[in-house]
C-alpha atoms as a PDB file:
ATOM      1  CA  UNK A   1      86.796  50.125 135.455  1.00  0.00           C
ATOM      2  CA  UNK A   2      86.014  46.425 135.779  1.00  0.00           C
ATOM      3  CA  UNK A   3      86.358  45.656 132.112  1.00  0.00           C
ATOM      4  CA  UNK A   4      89.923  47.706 132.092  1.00  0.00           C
ATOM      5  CA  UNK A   5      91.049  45.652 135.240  1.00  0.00           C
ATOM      6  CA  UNK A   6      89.675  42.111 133.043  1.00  0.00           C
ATOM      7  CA  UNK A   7      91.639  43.600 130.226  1.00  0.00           C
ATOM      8  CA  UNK A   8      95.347  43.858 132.479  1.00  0.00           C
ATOM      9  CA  UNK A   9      94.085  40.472 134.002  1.00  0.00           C
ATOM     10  CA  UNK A  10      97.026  37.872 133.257  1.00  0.00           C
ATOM     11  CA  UNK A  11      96.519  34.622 131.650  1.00  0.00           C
ATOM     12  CA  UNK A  12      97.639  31.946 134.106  1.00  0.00           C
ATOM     13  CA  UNK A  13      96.630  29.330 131.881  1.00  0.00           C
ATOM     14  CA  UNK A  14      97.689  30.320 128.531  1.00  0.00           C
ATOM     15  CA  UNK A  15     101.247  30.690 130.210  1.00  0.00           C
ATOM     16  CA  UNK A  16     101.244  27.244 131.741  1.00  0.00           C
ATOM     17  CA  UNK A  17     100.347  25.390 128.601  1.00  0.00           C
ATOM     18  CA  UNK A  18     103.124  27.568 126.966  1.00  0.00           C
ATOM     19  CA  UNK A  19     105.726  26.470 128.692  1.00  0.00           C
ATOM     20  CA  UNK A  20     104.451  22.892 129.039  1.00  0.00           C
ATOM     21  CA  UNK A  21     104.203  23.296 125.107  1.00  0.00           C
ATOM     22  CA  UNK A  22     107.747  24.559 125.574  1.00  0.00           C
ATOM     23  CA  UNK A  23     109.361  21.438 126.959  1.00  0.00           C
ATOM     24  CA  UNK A  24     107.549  19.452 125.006  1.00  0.00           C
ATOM     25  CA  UNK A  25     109.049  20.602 122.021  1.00  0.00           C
ATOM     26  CA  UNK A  26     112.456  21.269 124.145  1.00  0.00           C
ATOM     27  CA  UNK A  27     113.231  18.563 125.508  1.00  0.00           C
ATOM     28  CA  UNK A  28     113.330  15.850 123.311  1.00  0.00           C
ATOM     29  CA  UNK A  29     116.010  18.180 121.028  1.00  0.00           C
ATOM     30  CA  UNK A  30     117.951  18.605 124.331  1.00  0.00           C
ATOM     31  CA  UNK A  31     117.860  14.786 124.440  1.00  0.00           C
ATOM     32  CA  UNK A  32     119.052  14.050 121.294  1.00  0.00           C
ATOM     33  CA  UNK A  33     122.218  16.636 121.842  1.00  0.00           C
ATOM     34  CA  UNK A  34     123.577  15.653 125.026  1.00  0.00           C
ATOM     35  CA  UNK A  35     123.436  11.552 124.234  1.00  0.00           C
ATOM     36  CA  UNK A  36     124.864  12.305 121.137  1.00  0.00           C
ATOM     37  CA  UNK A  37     127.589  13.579 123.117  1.00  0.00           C
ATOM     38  CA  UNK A  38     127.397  11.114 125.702  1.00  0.00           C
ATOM     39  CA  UNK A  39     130.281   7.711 125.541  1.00  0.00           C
ATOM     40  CA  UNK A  40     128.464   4.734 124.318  1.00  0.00           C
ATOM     41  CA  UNK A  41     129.467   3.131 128.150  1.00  0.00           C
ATOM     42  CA  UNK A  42     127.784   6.267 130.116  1.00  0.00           C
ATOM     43  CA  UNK A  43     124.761   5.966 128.182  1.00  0.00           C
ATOM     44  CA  UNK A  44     122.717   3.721 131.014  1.00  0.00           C
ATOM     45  CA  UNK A  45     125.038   4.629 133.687  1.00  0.00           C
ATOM     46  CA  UNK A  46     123.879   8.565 133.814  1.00  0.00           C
ATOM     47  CA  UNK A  47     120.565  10.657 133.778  1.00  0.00           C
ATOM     48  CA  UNK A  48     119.496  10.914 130.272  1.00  0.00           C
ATOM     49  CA  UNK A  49     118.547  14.383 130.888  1.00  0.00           C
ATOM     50  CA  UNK A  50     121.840  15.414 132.947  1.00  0.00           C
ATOM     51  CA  UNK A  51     125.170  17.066 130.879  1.00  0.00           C
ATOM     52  CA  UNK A  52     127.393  13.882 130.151  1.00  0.00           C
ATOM     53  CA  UNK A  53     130.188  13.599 132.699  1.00  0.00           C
ATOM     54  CA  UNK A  54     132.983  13.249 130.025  1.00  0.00           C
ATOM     55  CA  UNK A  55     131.534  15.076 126.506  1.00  0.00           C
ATOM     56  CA  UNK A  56     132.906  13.024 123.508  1.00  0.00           C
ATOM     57  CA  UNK A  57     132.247  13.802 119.813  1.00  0.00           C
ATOM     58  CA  UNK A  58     132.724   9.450 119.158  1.00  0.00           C
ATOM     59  CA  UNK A  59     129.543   8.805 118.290  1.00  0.00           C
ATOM     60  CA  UNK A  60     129.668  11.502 115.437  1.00  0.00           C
ATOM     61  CA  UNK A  61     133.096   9.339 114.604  1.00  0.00           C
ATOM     62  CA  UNK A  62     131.511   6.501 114.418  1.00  0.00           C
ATOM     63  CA  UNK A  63     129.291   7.578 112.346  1.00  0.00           C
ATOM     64  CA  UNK A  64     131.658   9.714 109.640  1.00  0.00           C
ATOM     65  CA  UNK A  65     133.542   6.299 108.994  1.00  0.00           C
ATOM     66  CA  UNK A  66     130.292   4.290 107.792  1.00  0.00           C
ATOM     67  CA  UNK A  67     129.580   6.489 104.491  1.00  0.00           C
ATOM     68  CA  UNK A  68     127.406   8.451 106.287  1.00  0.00           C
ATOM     69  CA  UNK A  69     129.141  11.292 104.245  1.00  0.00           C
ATOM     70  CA  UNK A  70     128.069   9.203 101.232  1.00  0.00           C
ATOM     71  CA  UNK A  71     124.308   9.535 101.886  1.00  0.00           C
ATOM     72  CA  UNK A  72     124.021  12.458 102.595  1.00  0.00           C
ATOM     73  CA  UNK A  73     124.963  13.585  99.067  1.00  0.00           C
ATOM     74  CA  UNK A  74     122.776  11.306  97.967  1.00  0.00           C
ATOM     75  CA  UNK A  75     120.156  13.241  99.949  1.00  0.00           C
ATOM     76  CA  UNK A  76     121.582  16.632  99.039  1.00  0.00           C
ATOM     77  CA  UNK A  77     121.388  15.576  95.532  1.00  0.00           C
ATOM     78  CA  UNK A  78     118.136  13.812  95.476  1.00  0.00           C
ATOM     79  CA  UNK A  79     116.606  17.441  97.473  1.00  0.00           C
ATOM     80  CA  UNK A  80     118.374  19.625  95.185  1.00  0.00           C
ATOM     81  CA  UNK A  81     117.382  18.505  92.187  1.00  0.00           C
ATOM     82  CA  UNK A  82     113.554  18.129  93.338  1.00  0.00           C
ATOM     83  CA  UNK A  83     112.934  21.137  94.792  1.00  0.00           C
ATOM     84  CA  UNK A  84     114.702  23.203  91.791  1.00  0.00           C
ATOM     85  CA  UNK A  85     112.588  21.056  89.429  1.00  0.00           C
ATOM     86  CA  UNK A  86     109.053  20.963  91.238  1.00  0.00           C
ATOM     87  CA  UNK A  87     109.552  25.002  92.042  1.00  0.00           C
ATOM     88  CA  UNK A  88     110.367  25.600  88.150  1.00  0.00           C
ATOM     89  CA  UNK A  89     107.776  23.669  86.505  1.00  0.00           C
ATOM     90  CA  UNK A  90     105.019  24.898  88.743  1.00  0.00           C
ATOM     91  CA  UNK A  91     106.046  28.697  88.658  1.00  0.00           C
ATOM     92  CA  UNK A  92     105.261  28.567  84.804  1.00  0.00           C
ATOM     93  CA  UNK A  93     102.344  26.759  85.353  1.00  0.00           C
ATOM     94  CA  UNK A  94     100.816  28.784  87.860  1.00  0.00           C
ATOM     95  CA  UNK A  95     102.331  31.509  85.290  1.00  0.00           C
ATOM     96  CA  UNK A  96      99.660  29.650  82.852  1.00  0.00           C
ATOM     97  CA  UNK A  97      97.007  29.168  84.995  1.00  0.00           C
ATOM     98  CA  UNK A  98      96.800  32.762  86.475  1.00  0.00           C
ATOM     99  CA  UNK A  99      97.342  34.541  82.745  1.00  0.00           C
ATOM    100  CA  UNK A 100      95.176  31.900  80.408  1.00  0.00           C
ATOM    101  CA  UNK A 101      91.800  33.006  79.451  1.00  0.00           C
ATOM    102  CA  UNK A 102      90.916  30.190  78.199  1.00  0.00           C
ATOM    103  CA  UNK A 103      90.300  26.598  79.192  1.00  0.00           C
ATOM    104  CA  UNK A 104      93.138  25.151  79.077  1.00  0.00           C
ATOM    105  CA  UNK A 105      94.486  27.184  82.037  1.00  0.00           C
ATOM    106  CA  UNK A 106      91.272  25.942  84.238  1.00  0.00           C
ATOM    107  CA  UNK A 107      91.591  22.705  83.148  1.00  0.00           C
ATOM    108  CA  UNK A 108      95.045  22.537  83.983  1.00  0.00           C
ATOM    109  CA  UNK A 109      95.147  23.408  87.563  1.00  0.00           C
ATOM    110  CA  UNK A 110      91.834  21.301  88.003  1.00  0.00           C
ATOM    111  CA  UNK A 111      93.648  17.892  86.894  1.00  0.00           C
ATOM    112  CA  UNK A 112      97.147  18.839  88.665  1.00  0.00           C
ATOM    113  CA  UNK A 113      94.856  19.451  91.926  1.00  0.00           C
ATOM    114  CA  UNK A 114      93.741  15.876  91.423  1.00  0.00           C
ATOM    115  CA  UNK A 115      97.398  15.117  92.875  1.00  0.00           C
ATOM    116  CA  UNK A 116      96.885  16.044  96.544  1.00  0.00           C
ATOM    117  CA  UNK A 117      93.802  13.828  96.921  1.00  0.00           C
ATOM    118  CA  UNK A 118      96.163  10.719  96.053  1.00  0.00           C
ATOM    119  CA  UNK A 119      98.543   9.874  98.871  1.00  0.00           C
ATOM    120  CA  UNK A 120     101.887   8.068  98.018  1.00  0.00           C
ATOM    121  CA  UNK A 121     100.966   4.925 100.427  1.00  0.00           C
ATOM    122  CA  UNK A 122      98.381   4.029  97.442  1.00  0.00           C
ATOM    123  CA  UNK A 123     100.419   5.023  94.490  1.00  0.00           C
ATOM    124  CA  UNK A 124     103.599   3.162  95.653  1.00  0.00           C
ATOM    125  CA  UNK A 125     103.124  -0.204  93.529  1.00  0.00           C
ATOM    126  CA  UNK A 126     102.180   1.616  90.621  1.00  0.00           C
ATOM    127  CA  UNK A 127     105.203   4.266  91.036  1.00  0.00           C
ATOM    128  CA  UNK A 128     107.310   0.870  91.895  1.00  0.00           C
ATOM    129  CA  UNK A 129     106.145  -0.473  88.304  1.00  0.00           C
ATOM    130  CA  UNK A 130     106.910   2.160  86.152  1.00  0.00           C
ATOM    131  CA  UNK A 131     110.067   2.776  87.538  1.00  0.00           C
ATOM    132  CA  UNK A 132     111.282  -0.873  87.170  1.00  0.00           C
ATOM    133  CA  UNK A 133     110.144  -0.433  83.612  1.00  0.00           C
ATOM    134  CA  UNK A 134     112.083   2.419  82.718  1.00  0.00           C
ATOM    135  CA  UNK A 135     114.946   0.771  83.756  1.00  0.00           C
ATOM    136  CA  UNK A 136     116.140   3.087  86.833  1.00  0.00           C
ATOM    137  CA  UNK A 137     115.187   1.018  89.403  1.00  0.00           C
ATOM    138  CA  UNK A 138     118.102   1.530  92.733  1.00  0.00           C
ATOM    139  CA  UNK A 139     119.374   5.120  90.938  1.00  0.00           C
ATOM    140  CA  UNK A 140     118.890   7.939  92.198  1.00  0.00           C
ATOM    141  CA  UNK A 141     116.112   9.108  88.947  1.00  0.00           C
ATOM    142  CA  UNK A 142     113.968   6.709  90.959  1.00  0.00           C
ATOM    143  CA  UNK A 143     113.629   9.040  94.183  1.00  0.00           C
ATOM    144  CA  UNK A 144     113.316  12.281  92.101  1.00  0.00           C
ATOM    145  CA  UNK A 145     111.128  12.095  89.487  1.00  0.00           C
ATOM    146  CA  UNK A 146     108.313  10.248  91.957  1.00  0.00           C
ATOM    147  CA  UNK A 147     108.937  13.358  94.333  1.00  0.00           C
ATOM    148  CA  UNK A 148     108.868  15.845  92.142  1.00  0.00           C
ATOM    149  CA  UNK A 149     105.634  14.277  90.784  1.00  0.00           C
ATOM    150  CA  UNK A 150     104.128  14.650  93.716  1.00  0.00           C
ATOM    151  CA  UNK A 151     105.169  17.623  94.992  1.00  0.00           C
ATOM    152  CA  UNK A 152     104.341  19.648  92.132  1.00  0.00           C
ATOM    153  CA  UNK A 153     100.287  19.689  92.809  1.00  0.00           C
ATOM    154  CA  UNK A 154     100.400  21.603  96.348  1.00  0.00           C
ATOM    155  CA  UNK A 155     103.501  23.296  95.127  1.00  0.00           C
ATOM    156  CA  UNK A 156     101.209  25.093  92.197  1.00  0.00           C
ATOM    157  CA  UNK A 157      98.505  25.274  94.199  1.00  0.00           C
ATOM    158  CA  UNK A 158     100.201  28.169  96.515  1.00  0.00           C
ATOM    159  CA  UNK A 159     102.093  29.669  93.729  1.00  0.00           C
ATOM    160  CA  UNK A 160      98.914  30.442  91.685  1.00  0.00           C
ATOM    161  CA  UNK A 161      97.419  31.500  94.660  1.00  0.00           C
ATOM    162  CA  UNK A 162     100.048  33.593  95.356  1.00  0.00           C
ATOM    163  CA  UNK A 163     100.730  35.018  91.763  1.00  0.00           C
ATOM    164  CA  UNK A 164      96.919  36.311  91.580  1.00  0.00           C
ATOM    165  CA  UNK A 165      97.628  38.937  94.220  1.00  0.00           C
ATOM    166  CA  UNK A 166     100.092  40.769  91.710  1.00  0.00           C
ATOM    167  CA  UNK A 167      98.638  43.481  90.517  1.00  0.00           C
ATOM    168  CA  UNK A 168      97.174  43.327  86.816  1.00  0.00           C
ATOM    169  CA  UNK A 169      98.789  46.982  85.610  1.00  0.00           C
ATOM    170  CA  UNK A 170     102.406  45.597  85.990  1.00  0.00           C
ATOM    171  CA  UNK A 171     101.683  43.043  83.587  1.00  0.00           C
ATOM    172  CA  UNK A 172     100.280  45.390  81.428  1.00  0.00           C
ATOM    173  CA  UNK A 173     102.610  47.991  81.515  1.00  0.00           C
ATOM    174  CA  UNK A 174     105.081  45.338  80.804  1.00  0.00           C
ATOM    175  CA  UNK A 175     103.151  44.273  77.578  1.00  0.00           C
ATOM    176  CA  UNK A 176     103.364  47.946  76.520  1.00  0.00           C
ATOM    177  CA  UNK A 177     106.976  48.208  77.254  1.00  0.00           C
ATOM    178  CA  UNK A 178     106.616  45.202  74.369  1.00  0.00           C
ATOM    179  CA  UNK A 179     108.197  42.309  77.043  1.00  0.00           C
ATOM    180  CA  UNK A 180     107.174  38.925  75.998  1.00  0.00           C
ATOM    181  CA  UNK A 181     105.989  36.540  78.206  1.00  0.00           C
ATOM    182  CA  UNK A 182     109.230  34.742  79.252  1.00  0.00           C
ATOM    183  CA  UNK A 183     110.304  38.139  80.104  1.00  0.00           C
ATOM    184  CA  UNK A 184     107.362  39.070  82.354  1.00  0.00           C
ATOM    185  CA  UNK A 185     107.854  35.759  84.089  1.00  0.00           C
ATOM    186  CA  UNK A 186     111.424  36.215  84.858  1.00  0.00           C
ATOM    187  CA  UNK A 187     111.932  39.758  85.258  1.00  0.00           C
ATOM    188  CA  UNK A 188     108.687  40.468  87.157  1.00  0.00           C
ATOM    189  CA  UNK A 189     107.002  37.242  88.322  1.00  0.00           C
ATOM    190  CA  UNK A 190     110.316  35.698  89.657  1.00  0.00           C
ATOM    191  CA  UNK A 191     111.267  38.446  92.028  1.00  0.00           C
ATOM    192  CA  UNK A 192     107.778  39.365  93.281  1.00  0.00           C
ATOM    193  CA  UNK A 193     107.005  35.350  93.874  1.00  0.00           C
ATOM    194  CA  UNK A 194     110.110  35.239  95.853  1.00  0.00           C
ATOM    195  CA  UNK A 195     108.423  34.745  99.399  1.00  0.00           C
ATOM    196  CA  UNK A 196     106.358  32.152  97.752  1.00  0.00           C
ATOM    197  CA  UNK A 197     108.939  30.592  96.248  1.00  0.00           C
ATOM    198  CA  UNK A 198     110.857  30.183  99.572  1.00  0.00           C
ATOM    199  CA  UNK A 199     107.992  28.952 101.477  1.00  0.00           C
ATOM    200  CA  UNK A 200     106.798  25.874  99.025  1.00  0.00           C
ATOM    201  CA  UNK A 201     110.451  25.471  98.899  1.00  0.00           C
ATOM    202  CA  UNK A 202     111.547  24.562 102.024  1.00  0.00           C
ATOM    203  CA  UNK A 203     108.234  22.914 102.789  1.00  0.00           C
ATOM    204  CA  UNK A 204     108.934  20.256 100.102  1.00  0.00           C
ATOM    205  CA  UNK A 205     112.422  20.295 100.889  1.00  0.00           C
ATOM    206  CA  UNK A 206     111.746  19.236 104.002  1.00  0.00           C
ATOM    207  CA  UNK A 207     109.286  16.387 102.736  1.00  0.00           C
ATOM    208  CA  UNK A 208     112.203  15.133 100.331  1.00  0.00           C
ATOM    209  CA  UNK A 209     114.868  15.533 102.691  1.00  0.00           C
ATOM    210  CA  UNK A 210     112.282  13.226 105.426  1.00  0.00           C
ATOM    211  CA  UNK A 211     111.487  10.994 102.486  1.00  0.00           C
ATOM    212  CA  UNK A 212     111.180   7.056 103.735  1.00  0.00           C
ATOM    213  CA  UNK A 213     108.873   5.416 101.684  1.00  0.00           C
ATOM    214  CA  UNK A 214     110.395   6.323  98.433  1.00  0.00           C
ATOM    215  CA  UNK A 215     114.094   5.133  99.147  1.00  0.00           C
ATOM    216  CA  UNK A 216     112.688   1.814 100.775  1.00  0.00           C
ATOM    217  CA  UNK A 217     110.723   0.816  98.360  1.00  0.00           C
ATOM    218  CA  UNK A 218     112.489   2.222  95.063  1.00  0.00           C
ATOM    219  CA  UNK A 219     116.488   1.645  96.006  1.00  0.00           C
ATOM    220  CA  UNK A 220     118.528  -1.241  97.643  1.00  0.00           C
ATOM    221  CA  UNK A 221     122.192  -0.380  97.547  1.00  0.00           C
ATOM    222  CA  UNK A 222     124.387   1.218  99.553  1.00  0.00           C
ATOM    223  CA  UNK A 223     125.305   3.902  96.942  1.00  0.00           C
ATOM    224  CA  UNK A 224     122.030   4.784  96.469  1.00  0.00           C
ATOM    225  CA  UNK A 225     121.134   5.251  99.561  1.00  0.00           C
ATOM    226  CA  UNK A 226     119.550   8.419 101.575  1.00  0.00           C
ATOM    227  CA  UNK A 227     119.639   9.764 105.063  1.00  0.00           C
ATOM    228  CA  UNK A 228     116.438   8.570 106.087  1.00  0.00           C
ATOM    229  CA  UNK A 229     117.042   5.007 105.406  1.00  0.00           C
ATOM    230  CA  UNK A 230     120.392   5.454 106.445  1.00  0.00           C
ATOM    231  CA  UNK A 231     119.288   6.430 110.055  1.00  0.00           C
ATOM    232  CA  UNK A 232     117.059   3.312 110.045  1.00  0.00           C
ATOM    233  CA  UNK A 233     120.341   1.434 109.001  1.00  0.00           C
ATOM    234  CA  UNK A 234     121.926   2.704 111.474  1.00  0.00           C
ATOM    235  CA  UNK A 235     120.012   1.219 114.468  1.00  0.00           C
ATOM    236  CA  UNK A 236     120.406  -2.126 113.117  1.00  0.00           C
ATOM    237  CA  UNK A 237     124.522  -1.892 112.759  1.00  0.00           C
ATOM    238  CA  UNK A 238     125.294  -0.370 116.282  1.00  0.00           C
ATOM    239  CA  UNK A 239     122.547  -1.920 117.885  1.00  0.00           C
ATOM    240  CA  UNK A 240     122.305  -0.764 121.336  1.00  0.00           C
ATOM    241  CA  UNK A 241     124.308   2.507 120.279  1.00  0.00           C
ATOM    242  CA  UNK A 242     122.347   4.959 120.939  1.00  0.00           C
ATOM    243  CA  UNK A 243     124.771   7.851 121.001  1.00  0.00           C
ATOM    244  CA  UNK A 244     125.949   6.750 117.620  1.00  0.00           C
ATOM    245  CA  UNK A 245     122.036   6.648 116.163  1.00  0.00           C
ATOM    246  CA  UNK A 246     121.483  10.353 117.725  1.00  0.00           C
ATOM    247  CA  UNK A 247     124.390  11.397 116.464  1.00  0.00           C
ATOM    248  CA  UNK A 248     123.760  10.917 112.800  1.00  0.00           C
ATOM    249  CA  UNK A 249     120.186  12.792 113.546  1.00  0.00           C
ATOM    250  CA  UNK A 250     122.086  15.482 114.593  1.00  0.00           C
ATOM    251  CA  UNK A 251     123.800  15.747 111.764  1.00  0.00           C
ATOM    252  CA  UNK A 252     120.955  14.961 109.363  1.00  0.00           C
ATOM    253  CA  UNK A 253     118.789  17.875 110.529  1.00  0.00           C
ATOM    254  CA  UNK A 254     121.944  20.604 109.927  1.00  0.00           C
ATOM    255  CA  UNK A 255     121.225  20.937 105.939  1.00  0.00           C
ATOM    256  CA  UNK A 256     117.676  22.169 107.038  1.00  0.00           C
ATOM    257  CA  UNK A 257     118.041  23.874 110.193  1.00  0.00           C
ATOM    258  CA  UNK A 258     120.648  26.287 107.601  1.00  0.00           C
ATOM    259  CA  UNK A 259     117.761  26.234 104.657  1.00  0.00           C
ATOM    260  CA  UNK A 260     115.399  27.991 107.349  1.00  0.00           C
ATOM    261  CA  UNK A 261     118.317  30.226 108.634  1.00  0.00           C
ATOM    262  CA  UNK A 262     119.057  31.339 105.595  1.00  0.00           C
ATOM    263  CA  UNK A 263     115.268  31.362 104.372  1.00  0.00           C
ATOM    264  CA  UNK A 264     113.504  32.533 107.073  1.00  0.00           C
ATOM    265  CA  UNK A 265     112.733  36.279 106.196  1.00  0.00           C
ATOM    266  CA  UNK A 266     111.404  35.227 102.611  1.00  0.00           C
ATOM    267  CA  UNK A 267     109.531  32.541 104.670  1.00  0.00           C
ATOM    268  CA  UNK A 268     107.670  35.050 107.476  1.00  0.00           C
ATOM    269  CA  UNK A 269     106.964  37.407 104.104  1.00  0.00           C
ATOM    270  CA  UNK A 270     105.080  34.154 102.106  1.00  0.00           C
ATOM    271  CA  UNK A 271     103.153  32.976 105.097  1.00  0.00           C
ATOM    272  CA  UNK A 272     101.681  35.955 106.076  1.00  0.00           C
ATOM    273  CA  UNK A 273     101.382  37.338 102.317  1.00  0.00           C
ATOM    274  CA  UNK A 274      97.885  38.832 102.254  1.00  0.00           C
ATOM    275  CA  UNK A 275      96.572  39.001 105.692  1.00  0.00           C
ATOM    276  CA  UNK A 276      97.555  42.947 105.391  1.00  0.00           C
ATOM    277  CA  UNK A 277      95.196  43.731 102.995  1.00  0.00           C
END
């Protein structure tokens, strides 16, 4: 009786650090909405936290008319073609990795693992060198073929995990059907690697999409340039306008907050792939 009443007990503590959890993640979106909305002259005259007195969309405005539009092609562009990229080239090598019986498979995944032990804060001059060299320097090809790089090692890392949970007769009854190997990995591989695909795909989306280091370092001009360095821009041309800054967060974080949206059942199946069995 004693344990059953322990059981039913409620947990007074887990609750409180969920809501305080709550508000911490809360209220610093909630912030970022209502001063976005807020007239540059209310901003120190109300409660940061309260509703603004008179809602304005001027800081989004101000923002549309400084080729915010601009950059955040640039980013859509720069994400796009990354993402597609890194999620193609490691699907077929994961493909190779997971269907080789030989060495070259092993070896493979063993040297493109290498890649997640280097972080991009020490290959930055190198990546800086080479891309002066090949001449793209300030062009977009300078963001996305350094972020594709390194994305890809992670990226194959989950797919290959992910592919070795299909189940060896579909691949052979495939063989017998006489499918080659292109058509196993696009008619069978594809669909079933879908949740996969969707979860390493919004993950690097997201680190592309966040990307600072890369556009700082590797572009200069204006039509070149991303959201993330755009925001930093930003700050320094309105100064103290800090509805105008928040504003172009808000609309920075759209593009992703739809990926997820659209993403998110493929994403729940990818996480949690396995933990049935």
């Amino acid at each position: 009786m004693a344990k059953q009443q322990s059981e039913h007990r409620p947990n007074v503590a887990g609750a409180v650090l969920a809501w305080v959890w709550l508000a911490v993640i809360v209220l610093p979106i909630y912030y970022i909405f209502v001063t976005s909305l807020r007239p540059r002259e209310d901003y120190y005259a109300e409660n940061p936290l309260s509703w603004p007195a008179n809602p304005s969309l001027g800081a989004y405005q101000r923002v549309l008319e400084n080729d915010f539009l601009r950059f955040f092609m640039n980013s859509v562009v720069v994400t796009a073609v990354s993402v597609a990229v890194t999620l193609a080239v490691s699907l077929m090598a994961a493909y190779v990795v997971v269907r080789s019986r030989n060495r070259f498979g092993r070896n493979l995944f063993r040297v493109a693992l290498l890649g997640i032990a280097i972080p991009i804060q020490a290959a930055i001059i190198p990546v800086y060198y080479l891309i002066v060299q090949l001449g793209l320097y300030d062009t977009l090809a300078a963001l996305i073929l350094p972020s594709i790089a390194f994305s890809i090692p992670l990226t194959l890392l989950i797919l290959t995990n992910f592919l070795r949970e299909i189940p060896e007769s579909l691949f052979e009854s495939m063989r017998m059907d006489g499918a080659t190997e292109w058509r196993i990995l696009l008619r069978l591989v594809v669909p079933l690697s879908r949740p996969a695909l969707a979860t390493v795909g919004v993950y690097q989306a997201l680190q592309v999409w966040n990307g600072f280091l890369f556009p700082l370092v590797l572009t200069q001009s204006a039509e070149t340039r991303v959201l993330p360095l755009s925001l930093w821009s930003f700050q320094g041309q309105f100064g103290v306008d800090v509805p105008a800054v928040l504003a172009a967060v808000v609309l920075s974080v759209l593009p992703m907050i739809a990926a997820y949206i659209l993403a998110r059942r493929q994403l729940v199946s990818g996480l949690t792939a396995g933990f049935g069995k």
